[in-house]
Protein backbone atom coordinates (compact mmCIF):
# COMPACT_ATOMS: atom_id res chain seq x y z
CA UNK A 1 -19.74 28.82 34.45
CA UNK A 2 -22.39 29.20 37.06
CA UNK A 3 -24.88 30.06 34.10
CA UNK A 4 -24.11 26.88 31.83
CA UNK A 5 -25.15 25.36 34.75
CA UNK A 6 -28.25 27.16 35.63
CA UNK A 7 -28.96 27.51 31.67
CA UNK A 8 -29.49 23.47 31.99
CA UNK A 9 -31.47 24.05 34.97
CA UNK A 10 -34.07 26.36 32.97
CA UNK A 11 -34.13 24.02 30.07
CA UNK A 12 -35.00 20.65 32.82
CA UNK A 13 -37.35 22.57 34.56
CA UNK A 14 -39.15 24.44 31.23
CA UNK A 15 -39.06 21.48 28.96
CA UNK A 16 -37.74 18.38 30.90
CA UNK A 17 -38.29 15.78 28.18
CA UNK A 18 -36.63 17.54 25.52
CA UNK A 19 -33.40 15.63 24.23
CA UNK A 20 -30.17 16.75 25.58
CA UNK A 21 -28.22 13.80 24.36
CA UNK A 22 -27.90 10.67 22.57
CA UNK A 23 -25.07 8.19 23.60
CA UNK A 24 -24.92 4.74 22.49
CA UNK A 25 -28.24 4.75 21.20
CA UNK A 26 -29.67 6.22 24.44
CA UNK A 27 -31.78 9.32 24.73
CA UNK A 28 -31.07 11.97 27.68
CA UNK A 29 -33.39 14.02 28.53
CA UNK A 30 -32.50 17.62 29.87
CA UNK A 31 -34.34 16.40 33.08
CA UNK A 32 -32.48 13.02 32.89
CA UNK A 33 -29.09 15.03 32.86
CA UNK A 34 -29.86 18.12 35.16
CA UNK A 35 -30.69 14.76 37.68
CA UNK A 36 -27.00 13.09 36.96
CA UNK A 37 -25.60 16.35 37.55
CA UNK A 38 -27.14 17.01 41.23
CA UNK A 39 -26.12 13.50 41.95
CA UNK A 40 -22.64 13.92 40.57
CA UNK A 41 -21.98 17.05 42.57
CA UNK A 42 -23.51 15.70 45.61
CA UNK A 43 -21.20 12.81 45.53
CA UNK A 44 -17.93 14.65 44.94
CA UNK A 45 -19.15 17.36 47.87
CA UNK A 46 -19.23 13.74 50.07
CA UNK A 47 -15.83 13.07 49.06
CA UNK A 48 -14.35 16.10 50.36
CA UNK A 49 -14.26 18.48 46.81
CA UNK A 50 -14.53 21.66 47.52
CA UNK A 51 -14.40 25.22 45.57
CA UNK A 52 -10.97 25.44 44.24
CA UNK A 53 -10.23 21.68 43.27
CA UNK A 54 -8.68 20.28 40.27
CA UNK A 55 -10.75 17.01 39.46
CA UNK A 56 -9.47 14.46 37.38
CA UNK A 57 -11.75 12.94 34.74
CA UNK A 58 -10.96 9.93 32.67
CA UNK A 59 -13.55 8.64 30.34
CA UNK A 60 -14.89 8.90 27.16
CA UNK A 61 -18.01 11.25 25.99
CA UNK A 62 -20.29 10.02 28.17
CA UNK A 63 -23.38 11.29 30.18
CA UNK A 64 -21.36 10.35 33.40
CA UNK A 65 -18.34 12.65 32.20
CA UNK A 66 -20.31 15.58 30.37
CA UNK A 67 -22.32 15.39 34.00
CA UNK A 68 -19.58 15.52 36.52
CA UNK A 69 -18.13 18.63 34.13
CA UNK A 70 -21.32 20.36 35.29
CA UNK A 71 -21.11 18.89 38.39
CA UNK A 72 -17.64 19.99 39.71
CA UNK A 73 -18.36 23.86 38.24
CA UNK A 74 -21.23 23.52 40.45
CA UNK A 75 -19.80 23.20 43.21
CA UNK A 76 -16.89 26.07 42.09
CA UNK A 77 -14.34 23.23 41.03
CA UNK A 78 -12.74 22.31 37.90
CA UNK A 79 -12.54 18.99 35.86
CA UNK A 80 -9.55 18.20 34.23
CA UNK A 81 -10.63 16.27 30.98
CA UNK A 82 -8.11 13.92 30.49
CA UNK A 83 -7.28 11.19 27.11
CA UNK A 84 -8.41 7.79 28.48
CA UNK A 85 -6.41 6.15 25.97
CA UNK A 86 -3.19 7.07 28.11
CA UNK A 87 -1.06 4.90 30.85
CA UNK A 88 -0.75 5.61 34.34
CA UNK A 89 2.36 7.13 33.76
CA UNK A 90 0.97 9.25 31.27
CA UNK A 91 -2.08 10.08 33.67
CA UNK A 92 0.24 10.40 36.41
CA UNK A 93 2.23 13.11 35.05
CA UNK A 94 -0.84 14.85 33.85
CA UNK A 95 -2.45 14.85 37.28
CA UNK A 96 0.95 16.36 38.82
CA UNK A 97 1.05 18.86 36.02
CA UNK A 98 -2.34 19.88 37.02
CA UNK A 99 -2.53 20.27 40.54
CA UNK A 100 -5.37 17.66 40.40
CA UNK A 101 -6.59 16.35 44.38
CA UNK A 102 -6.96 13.10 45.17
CA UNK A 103 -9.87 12.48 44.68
CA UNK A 104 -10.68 11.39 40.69
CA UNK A 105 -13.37 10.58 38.29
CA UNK A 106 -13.18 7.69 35.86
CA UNK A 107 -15.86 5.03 33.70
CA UNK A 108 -15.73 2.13 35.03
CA UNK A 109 -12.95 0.81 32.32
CA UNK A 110 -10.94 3.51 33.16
CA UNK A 111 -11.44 3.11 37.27
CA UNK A 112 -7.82 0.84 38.00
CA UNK A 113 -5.57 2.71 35.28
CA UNK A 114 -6.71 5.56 37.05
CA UNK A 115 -5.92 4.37 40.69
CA UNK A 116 -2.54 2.87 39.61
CA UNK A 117 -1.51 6.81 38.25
CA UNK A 118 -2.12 7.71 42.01
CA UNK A 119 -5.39 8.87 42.24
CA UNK A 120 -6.76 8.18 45.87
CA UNK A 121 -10.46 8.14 45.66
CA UNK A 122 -11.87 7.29 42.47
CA UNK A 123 -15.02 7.45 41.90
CA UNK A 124 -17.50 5.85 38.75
CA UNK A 125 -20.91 6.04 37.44
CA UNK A 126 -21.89 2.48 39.73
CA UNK A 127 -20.55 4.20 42.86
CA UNK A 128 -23.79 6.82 42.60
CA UNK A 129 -26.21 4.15 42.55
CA UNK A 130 -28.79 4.06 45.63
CA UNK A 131 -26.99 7.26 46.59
CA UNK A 132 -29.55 10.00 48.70
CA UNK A 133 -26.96 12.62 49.70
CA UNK A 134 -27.64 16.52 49.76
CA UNK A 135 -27.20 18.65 46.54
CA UNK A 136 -24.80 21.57 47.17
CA UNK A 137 -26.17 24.89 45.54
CA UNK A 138 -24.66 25.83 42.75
CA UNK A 139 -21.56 27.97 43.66
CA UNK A 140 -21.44 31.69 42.96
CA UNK A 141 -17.80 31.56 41.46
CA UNK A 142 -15.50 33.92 40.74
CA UNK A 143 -14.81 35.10 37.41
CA UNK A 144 -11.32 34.40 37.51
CA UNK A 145 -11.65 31.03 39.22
CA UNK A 146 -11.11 27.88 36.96
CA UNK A 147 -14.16 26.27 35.52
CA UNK A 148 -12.61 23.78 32.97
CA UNK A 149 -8.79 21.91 32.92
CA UNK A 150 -8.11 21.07 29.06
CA UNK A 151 -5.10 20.04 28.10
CA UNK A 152 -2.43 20.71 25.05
CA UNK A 153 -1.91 17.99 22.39
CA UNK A 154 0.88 16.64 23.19
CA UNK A 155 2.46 15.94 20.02
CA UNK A 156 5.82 16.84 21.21
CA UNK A 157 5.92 16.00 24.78
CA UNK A 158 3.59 15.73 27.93
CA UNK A 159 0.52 17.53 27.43
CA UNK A 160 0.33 20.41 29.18
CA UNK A 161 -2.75 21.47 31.76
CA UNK A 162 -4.61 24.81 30.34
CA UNK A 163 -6.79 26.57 33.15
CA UNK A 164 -9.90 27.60 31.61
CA UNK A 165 -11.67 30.17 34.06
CA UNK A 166 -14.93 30.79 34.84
CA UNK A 167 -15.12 34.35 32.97
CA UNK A 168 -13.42 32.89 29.99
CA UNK A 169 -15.62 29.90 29.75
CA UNK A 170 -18.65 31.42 30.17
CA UNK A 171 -18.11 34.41 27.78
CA UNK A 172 -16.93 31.95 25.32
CA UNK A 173 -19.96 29.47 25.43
CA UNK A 174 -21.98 32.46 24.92
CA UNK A 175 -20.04 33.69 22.54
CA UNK A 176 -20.76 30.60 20.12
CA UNK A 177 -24.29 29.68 21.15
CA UNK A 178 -27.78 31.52 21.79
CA UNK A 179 -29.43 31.40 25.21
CA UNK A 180 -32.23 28.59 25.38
CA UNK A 181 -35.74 29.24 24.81
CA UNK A 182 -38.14 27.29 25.63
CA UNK A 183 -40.54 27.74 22.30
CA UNK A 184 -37.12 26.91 20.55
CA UNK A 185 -36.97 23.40 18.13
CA UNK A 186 -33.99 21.74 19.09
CA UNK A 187 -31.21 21.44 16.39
CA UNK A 188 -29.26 17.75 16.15
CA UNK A 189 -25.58 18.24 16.02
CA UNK A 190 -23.04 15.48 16.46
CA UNK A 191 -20.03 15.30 18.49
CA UNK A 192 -17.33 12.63 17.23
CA UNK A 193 -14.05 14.72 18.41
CA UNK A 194 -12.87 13.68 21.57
CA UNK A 195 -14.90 14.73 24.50
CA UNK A 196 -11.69 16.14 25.97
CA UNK A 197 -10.62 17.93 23.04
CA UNK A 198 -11.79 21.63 23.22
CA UNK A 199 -14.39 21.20 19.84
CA UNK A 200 -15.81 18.13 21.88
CA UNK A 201 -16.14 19.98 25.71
CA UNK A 202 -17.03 23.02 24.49
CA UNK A 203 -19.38 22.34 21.88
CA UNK A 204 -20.95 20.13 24.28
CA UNK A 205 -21.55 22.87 26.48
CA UNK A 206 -22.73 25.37 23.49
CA UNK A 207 -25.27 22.74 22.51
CA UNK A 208 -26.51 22.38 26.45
CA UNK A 209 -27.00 25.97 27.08
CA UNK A 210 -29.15 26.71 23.26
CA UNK A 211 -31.37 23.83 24.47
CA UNK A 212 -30.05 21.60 21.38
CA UNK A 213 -29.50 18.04 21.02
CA UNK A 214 -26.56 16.17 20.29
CA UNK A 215 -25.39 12.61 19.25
CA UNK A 216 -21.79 11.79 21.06
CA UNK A 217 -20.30 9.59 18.91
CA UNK A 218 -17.70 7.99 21.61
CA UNK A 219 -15.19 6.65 19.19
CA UNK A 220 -15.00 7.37 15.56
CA UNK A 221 -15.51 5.43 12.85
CA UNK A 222 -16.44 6.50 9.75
CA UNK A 223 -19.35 3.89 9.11
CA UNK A 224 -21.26 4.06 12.15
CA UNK A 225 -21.20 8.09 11.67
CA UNK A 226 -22.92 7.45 8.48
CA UNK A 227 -25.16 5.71 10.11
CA UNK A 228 -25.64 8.00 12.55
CA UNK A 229 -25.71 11.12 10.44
CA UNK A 230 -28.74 9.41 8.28
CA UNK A 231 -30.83 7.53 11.69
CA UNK A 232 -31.08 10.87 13.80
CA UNK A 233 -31.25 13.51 11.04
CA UNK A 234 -28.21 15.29 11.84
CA UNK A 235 -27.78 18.88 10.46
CA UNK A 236 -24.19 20.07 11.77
CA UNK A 237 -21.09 18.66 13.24
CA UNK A 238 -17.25 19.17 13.84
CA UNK A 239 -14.28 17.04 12.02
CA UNK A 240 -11.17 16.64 11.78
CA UNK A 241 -9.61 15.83 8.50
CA UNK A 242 -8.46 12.71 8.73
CA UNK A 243 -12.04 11.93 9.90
CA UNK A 244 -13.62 13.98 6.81
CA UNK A 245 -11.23 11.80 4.07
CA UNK A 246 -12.53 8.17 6.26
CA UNK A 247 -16.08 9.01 5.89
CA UNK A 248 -15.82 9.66 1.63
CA UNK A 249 -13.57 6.93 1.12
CA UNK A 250 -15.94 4.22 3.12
CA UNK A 251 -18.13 2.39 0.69
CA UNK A 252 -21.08 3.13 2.45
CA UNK A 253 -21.27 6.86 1.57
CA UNK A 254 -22.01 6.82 -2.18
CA UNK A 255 -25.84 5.20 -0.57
CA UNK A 256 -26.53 7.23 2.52
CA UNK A 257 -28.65 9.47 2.84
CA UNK A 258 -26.99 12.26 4.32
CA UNK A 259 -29.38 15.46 2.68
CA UNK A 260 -29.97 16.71 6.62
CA UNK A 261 -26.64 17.72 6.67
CA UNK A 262 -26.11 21.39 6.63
CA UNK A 263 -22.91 22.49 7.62
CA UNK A 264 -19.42 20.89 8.47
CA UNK A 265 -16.92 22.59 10.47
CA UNK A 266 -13.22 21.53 9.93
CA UNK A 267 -10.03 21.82 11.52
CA UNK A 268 -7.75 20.98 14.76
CA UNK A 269 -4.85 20.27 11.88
CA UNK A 270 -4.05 20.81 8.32
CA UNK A 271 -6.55 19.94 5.57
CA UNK A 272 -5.23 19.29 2.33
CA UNK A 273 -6.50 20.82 -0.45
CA UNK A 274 -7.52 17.81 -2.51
CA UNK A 275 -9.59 16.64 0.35
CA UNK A 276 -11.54 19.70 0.88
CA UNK A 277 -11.71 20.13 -2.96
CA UNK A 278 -13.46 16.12 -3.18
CA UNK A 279 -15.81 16.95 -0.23
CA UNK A 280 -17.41 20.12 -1.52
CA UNK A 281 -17.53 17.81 -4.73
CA UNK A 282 -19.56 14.98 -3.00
CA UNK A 283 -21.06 17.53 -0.70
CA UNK A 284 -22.73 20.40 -2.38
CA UNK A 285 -25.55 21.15 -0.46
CA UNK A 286 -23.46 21.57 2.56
CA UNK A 287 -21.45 24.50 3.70
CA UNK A 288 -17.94 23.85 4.74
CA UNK A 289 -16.20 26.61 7.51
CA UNK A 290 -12.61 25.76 8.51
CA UNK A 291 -11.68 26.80 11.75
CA UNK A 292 -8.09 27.59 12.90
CA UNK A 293 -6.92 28.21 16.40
CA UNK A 294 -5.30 26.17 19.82
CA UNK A 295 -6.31 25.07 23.10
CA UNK A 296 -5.33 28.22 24.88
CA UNK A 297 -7.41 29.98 22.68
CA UNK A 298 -10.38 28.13 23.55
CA UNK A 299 -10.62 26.88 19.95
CA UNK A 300 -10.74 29.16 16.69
CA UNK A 301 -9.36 32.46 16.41
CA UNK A 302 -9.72 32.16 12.43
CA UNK A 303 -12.53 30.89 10.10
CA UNK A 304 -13.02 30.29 6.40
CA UNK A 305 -15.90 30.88 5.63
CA UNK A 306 -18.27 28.58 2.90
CA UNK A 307 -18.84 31.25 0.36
CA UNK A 308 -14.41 31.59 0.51
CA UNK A 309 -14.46 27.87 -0.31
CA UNK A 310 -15.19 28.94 -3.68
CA UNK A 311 -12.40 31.50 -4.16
CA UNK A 312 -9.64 29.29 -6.11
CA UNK A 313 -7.36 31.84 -4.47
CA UNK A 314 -8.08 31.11 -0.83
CA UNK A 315 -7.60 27.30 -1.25
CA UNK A 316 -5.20 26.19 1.78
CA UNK A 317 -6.50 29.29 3.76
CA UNK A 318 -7.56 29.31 6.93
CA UNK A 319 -9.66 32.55 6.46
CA UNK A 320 -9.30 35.73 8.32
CA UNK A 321 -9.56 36.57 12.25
CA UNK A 322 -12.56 36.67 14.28
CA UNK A 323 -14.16 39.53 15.05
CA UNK A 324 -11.91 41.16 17.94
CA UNK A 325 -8.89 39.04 17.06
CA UNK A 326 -5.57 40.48 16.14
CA UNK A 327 -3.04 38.83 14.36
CA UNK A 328 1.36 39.26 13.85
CA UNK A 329 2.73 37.48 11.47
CA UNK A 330 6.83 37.94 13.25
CA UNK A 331 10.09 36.67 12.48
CA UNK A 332 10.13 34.46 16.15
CA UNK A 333 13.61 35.07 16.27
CA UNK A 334 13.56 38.98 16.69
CA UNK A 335 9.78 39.62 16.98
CA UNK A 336 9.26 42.10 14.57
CA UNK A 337 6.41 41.32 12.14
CA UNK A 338 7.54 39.93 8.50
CA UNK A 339 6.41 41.65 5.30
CA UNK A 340 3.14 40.22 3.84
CA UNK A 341 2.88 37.39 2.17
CA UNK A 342 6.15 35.78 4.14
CA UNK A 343 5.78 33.15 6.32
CA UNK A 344 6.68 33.85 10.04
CA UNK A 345 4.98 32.81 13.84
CA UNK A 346 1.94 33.82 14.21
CA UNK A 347 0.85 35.37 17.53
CA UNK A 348 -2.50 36.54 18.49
CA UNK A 349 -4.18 39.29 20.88
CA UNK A 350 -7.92 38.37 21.59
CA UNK A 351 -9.90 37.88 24.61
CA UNK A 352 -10.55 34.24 25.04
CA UNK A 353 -6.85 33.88 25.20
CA UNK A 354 -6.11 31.82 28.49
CA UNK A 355 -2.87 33.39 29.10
CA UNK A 356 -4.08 36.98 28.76
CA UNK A 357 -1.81 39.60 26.07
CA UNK A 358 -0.34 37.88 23.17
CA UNK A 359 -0.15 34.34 22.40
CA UNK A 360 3.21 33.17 21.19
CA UNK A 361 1.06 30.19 19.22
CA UNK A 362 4.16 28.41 17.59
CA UNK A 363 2.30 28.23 14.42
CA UNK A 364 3.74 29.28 10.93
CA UNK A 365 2.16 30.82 8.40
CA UNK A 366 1.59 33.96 6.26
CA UNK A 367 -0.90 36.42 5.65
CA UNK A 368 -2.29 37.43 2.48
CA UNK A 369 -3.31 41.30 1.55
CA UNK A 370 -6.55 40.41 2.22
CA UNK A 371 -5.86 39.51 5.65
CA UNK A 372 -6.34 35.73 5.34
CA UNK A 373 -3.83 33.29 6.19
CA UNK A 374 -1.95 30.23 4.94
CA UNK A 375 -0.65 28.15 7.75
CA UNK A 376 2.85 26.28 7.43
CA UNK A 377 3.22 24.38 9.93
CA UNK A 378 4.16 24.05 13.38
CA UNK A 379 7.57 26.31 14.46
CA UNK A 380 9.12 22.74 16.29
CA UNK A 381 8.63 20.68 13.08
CA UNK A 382 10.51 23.62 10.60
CA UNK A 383 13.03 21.31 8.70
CA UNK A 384 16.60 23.13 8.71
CA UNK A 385 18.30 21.15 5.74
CA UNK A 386 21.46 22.96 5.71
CA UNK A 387 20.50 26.36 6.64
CA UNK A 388 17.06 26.38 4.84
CA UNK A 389 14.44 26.82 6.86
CA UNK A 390 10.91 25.52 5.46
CA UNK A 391 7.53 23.53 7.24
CA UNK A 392 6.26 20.37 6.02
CA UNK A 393 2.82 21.00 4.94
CA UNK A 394 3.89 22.66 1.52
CA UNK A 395 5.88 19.16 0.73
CA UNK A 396 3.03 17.15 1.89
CA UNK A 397 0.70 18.82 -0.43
CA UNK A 398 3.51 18.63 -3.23
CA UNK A 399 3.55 14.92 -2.55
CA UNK A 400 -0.09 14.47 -2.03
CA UNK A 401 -0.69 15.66 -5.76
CA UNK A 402 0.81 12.34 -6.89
CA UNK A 403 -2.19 10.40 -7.96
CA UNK A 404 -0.63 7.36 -6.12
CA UNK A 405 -0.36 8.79 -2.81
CA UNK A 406 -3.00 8.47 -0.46
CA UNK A 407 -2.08 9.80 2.43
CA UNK A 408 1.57 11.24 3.77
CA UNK A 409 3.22 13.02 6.48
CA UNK A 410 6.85 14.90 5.94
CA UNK A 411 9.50 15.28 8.80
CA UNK A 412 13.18 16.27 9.14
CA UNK A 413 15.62 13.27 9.79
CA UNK A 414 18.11 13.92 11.27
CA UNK A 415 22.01 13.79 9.82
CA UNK A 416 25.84 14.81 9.98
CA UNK A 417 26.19 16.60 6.82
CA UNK A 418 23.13 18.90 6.61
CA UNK A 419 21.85 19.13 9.99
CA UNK A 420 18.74 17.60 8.71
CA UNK A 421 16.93 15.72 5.62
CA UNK A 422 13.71 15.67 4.03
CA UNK A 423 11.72 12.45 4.99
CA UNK A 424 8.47 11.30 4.32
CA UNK A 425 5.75 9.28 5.37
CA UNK A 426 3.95 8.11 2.26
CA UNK A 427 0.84 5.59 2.37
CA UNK A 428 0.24 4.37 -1.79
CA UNK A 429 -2.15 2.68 -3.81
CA UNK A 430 0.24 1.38 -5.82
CA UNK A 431 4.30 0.87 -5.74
CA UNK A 432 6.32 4.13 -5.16
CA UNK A 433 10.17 4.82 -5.36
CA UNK A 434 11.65 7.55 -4.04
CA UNK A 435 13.06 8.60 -7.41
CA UNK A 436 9.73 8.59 -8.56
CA UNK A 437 8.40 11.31 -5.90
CA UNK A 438 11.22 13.55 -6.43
CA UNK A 439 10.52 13.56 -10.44
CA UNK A 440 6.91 14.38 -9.45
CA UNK A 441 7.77 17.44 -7.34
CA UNK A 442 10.37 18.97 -8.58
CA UNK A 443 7.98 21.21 -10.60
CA UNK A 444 6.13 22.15 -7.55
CA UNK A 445 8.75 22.92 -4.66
CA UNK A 446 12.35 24.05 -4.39
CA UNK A 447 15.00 21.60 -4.81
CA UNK A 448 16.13 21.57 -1.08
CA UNK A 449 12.67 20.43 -0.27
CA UNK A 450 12.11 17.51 -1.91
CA UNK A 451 12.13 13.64 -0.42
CA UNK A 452 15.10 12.31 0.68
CA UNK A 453 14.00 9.37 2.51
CA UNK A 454 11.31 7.15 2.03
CA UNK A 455 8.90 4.67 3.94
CA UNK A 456 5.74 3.35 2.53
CA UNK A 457 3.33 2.50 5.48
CA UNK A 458 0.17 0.98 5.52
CA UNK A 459 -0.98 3.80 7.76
CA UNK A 460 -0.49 7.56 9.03
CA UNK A 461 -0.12 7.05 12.86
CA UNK A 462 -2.87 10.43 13.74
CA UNK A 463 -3.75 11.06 17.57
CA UNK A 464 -7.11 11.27 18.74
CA UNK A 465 -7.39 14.94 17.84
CA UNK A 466 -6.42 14.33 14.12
CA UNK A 467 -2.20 15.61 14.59
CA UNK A 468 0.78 13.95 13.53
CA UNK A 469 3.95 13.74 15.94
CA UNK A 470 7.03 14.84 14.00
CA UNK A 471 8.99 12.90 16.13
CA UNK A 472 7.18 9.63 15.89
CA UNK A 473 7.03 9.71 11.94
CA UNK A 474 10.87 10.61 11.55
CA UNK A 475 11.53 7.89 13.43
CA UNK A 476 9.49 5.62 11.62
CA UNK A 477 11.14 7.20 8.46
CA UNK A 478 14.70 6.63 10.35
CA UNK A 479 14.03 2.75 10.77
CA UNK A 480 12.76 2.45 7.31
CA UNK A 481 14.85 4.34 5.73
């Protein structure tokens, strides 16, 4: 992590007024930045961090947090990028679950929530002002101390902390980026994934070591991207699909002018087919990648790649591994791999896996011949309606091909009889029965899989990452139903 760090170094000192970032409207310049970082780490060295130290960080994408990220690897500590949007029960837990130290890192907003979750010393962006303390040179840390905290999604309990070390980090950030050069024209990518996401951090950190630029959309909405895609020229970013299906249903994209765009990268959950189908439509000029892969994989282990968009026969692939990936597609409850084509857990070998060996990723899916494969779903959200065994996604496309349905998410409910029934989640532009569903899918999935409860919401409740809880939508389904 040491060279991220002295990467932005070369890049403030070479070319000092070249754009690192553009927040809120604001330009950073690489010197601006490799200044905030000094002062960062010199502030957090007065405050007692040390090499070793788990730091809290609570705030949006913002050049306060992407600076103290820098500035706590400089000084051979780790932030711990944590969701702003949770409590300080939520934040307390996560803090305990990381081994974080007392003293914390929040925006100013975030400063009290912070303090109440137990935090001791918290420091913000106005606490640095007038400050003229020494900069600590930049560590010389080991490879296999931590460099980066990230943290799990959560969608079925209390995120959990993921130790990123330095090694890992910085083999991965070189891995996905070039070195900067100083003759170089910076390219404009956006970031509108969370900053504590691993897309956000570490494309952040790809983007600061090639010398690039990139606009940090701090809270998504589907408008002002527009906007922003069109005002700064943008040529690349990163979405999720609920994001992707916002931006071409807002009335504002039929007019913009979005021919910079080059390439969109999708993923983080389950695309539907339709929706990638309409964006290529509305899109041509742009190449579309999805990307498949987990936290503790430091992001994709799979990609699909633009010219497989075309292949009719790849639709609802994720594409193949990586280069130096391997991939078992196993029965999880005896481990040995399934025959192709059958859907199983998928587990994965590679060397940006956190945990070292194979990852157990408690993802479904199935591989093709060809080596591609088809995800299913999540092995916590199988349904088990009587003994059969099956993940939602494949009913949630089923129901999705209703020309009424907008938007849906499946879950098992839970009863006596069969252990568990078929709900959904359906958001409509126009009035839906239950009855009406089934008829429509009965040609497309087995009879034990269709709908057999119903709510109509206004809304799909997504987190911040673009994921669904199971838990929260069959209980939604439960109350409705």
């Amino acid at each position: 992590m040491v060279s991220a760090v002295l990467s932005l170094e070369a890049a403030a000192a070479s070319d000092p007024d070249r754009i690192a970032l553009i927040i809120d409207e604001r330009s950073i310049s690489y010197g601006d930045l490799a200044a905030a970082v000094r002062q960062c780490a010199a502030a957090l060295a007065a405050r007692g961090v040390v090499a070793g130290d788990r730091i809290a960080v609570v705030d949006g994408g913002s050049r306060f947090s992407i600076a103290t990220l820098l500035a706590a690897a400089r000084l051979g500590a780790a932030a711990a990028l944590m969701n702003p949007a949770l409590t300080p029960p939520e934040l307390r837990g996560m803090l305990k679950n990381a081994g974080c130290v007392g003293v914390a890192v929040a925006g100013q907003a975030y400063a009290d929530r912070l303090r109440d979750a137990g935090a001791t010393t918290v420091v913000t962006e106005s606490d640095l002002a007038g400050d003229a303390l020494p900069v600590p040179d930049a560590a010389e840390t080991p490879d296999a101390a931590d460099a980066l905290i990230l943290f799990t999604s959560g969608t079925t309990g209390l995120p959990k902390a993921v130790g990123i070390s330095s090694g890992q980090l910085t083999a991965r950030i070189g891995g996905m980026s070039v070195p900067f050069r100083a003759d170089s024209t910076p390219t404009v990518g956006m970031m509108c994934v969370p900053f504590f996401h691993v897309g956000g951090s570490l494309g952040v950190l790809g983007s600061l070591r090639s010398g690039n630029t990139t606009v940090v959309q701090t809270r998504f909405e589907a408008g002002e991207w527009l906007r922003l895609v069109s005002g700064h020229r943008i040529t690349m970013t990163f979405l999720v699909p609920t994001m992707l299906q916002r931006i071409l249903d807002h009335p504002d994209f039929a007019h913009t002018d979005l021919t910079s765009l080059a390439a969109i990268t999708y993923g983080a959950a389950a695309a539907p087919i339709a929706l990638v189908r309409r964006a290529m439509d509305a899109l041509p000029k742009v190449a579309f990648a999805n990307v498949f892969g987990q936290t503790e994989t430091l992001g994709a282990y799979t990609t699909l790649l633009p010219a497989d968009h075309r292949d009719p026969a790849r639709a609802g692939s994720v594409g193949r591994p990586l280069p130096g990936v391997e991939v078992r597609v196993v029965d999880p409850a005896t481990g040995d791999d399934v025959e192709p084509g059958t859907v199983g857990e998928l587990w994965v070998n590679t060397a940006q896996n956190v945990t070292g060996g194979w990852l157990h990723t408690g993802d479904l899916g199935r591989q093709d011949a060809d080596g591609y494969i088809f995800p299913s779903g999540r092995l916590s959200d199988t349904i088990n309606r009587g003994g059969e065994k099956f993940g939602p996604i494949e009913v949630e496309e089923a129901l999705r091909s209703h020309p009424s349905v907008t938007d849906v998410a499946v879950a098992g409910i839970a009863d006596d009889e069969l252990g568990q029934r078929v709900g959904a989640a359906v958001v409509a532009s126009t009035a839906l029965t239950l009855e009406e569903l089934r008829f429509h899918c009965r040609e497309l999935i087995a009879y034990f899989k269709l709908p057999e409860r119903l709510a109509i919401v206004d809304q799909i409740p997504y987190n911040a990452t673009g994921k669904v809880s199971r838990r929260q939508i069959a209980a939604l389904i439960a109350d409705q139903a």
